[in-house]
N, C-alpha and C. Protein backbone atom coordinates (compact mmCIF):
# COMPACT_ATOMS: atom_id res chain seq x y z
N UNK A 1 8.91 5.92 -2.49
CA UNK A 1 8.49 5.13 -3.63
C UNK A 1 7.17 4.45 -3.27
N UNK A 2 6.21 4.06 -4.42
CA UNK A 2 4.75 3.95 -3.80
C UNK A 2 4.94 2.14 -4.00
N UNK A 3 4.27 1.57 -3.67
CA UNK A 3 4.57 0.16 -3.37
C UNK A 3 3.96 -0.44 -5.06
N UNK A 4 3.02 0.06 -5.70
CA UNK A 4 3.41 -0.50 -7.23
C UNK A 4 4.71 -0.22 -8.42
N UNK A 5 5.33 0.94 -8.06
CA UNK A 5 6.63 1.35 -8.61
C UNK A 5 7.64 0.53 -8.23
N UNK A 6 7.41 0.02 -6.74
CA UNK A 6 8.82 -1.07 -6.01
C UNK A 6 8.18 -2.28 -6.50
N UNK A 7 6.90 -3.25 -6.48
CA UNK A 7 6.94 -4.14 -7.26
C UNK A 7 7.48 -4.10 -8.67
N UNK A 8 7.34 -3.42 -9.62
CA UNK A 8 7.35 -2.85 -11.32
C UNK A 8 8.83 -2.99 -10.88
N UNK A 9 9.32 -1.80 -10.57
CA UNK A 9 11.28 -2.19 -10.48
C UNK A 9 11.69 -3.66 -10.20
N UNK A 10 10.93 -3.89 -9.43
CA UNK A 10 11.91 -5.71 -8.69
C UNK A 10 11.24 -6.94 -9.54
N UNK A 11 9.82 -6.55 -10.63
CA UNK A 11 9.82 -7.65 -11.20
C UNK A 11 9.02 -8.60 -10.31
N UNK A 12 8.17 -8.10 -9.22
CA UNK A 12 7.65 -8.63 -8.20
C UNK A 12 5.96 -8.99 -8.53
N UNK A 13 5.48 -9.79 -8.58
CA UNK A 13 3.84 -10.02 -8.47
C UNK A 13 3.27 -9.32 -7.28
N UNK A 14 1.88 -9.40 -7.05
CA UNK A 14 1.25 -8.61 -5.87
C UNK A 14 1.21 -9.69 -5.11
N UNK A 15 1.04 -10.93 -5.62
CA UNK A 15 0.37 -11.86 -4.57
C UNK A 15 1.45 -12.38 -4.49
N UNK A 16 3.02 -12.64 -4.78
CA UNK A 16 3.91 -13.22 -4.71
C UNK A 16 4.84 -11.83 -3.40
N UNK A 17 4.90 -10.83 -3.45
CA UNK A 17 5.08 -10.11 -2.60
C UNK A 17 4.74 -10.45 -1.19
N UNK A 18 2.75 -10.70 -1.50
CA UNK A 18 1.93 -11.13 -0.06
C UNK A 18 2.48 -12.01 0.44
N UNK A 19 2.84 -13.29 0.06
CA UNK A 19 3.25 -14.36 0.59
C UNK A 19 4.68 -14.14 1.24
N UNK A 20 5.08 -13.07 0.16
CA UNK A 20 6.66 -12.82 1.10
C UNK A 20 6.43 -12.44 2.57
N UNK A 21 5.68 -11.74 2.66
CA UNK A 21 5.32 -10.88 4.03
C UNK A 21 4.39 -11.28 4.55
N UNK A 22 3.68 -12.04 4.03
CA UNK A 22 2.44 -13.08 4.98
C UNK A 22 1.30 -11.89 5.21
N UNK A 23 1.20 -11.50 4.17
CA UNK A 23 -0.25 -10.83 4.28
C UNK A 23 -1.39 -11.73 3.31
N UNK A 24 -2.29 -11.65 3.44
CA UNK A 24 -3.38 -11.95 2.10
C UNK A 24 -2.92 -11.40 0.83
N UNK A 25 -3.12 -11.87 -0.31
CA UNK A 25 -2.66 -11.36 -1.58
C UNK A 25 -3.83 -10.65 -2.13
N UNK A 26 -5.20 -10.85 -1.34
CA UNK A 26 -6.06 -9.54 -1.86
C UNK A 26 -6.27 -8.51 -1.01
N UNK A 27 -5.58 -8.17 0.19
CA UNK A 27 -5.42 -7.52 1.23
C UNK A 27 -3.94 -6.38 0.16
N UNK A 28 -2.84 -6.53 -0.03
CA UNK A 28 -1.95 -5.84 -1.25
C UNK A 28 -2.54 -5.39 -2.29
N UNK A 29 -3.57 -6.75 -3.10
CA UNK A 29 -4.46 -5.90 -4.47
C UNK A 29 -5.01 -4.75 -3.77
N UNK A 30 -6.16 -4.46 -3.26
CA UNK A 30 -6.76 -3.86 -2.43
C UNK A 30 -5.87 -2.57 -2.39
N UNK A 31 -5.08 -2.45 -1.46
CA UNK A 31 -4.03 -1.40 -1.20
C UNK A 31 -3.72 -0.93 -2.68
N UNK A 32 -3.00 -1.81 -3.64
CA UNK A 32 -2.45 -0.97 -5.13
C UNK A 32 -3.79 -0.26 -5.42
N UNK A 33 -4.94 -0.86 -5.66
CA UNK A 33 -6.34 -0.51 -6.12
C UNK A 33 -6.52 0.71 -5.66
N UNK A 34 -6.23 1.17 -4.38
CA UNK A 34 -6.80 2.42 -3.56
C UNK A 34 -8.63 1.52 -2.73
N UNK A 35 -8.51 0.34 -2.72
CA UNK A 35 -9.79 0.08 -2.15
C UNK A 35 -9.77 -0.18 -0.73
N UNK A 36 -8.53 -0.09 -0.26
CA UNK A 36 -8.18 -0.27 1.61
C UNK A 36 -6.61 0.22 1.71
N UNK A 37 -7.04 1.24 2.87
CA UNK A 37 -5.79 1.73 3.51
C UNK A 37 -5.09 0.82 4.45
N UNK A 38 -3.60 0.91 4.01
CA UNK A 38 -3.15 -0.02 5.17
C UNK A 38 -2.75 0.59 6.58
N UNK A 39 -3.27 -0.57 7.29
CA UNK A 39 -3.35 -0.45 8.77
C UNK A 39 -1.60 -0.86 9.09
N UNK A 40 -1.37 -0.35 10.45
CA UNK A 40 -0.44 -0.67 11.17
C UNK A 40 0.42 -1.85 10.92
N UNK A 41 0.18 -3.09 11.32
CA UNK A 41 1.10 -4.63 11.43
C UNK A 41 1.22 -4.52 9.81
N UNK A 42 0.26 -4.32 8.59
CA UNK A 42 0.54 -4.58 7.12
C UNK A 42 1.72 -3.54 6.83
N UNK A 43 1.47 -1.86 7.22
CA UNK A 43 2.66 -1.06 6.45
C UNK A 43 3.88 -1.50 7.31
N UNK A 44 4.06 -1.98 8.41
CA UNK A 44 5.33 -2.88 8.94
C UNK A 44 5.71 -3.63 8.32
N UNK A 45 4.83 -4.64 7.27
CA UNK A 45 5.45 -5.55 7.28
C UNK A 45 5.94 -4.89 5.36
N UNK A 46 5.43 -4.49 4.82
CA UNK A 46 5.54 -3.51 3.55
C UNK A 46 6.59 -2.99 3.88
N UNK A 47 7.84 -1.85 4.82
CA UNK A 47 8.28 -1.44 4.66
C UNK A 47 9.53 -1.84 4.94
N UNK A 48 9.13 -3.32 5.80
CA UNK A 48 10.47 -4.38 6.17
C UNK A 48 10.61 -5.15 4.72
N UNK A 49 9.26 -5.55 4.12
CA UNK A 49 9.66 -6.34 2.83
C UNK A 49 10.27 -5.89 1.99
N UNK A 50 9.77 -4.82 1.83
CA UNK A 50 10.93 -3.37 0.73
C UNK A 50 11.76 -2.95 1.15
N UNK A 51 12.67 -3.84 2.08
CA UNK A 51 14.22 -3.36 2.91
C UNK A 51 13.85 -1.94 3.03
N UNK A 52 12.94 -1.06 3.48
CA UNK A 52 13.11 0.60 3.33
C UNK A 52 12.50 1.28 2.05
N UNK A 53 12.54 0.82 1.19
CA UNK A 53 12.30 1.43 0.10
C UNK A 53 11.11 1.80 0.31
N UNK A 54 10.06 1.22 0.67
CA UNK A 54 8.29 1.49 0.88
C UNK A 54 8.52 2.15 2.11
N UNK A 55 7.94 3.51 2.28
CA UNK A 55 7.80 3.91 3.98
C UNK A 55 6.86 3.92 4.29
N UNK A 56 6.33 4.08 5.49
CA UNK A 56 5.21 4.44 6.17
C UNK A 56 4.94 5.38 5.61
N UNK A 57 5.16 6.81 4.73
CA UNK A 57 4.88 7.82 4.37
C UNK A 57 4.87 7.88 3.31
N UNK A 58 5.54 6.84 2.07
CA UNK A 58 4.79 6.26 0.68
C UNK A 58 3.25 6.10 1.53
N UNK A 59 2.95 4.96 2.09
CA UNK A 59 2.11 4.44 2.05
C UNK A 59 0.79 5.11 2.79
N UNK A 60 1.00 6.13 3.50
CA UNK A 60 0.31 7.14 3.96
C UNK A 60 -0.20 7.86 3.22
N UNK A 61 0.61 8.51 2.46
CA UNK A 61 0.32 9.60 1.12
C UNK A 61 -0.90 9.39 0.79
N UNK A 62 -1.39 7.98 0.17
CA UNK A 62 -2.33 8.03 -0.64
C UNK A 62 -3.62 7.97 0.29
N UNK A 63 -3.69 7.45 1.66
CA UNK A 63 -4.62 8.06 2.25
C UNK A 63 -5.09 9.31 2.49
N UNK A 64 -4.02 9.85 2.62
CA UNK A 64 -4.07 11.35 3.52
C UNK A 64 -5.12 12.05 1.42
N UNK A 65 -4.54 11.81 0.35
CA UNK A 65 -4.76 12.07 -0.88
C UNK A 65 -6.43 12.00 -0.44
N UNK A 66 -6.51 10.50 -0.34
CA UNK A 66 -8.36 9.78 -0.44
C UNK A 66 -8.89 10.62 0.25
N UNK A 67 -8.48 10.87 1.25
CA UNK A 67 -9.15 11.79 2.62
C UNK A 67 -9.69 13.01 2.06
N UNK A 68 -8.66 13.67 1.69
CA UNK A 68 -9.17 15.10 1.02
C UNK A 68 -9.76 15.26 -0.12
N UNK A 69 -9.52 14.30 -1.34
CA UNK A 69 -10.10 14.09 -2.32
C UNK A 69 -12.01 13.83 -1.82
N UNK A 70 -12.15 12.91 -0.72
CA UNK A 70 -13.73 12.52 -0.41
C UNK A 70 -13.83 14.00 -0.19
N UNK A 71 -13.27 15.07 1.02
CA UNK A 71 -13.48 15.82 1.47
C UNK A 71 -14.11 16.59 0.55
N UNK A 72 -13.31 16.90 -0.40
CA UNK A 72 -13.71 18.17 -1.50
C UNK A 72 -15.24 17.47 -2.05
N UNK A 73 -15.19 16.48 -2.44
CA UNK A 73 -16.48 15.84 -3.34
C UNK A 73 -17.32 15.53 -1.97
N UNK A 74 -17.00 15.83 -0.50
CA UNK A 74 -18.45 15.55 -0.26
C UNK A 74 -19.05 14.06 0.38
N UNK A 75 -18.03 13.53 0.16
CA UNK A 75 -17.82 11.74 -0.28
C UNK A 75 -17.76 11.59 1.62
N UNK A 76 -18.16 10.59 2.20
CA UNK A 76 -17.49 9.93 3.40
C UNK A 76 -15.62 9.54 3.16
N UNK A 77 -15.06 9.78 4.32
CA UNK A 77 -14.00 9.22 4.40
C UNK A 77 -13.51 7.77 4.43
């Protein structure tokens, strides 16, 4: 499940999430946006806040997506 579908189900804010997990609340915007991939200590703390529901491999996906998407267009990674 991608981490805006698990907020949307639980009724959750972005920045009310952040605070759950002690990240920045524009560090999460960012991530829903596609404007920063999350690093290590953040998808830990994303996939502990979503008891499981968010994995490391939700949250991978859409990099590995960006990656190849720049690739084809040419774009930097």
């Amino acid at each position: 499940m991608d981490l805006a579908a698990y907020l949307a189900e639980q009724r959750i804010r972005p920045a009310a999430f952040a605070a759950l997990i002690n990240v920045p609340a524009s560090t999460i915007s960012r991530i829903l946006r596609g404007e920063r991939d999350p690093r290590g200590a953040t998808i830990r703390k994303i996939v502990e806040g979503t008891g499981g529901k968010v994995t490391a491999g939700d949250l991978l996906a859409g990099v590995q997506t960006s990656t190849i998407d720049a690739t084809k267009t040419g774009a930097a990674a």
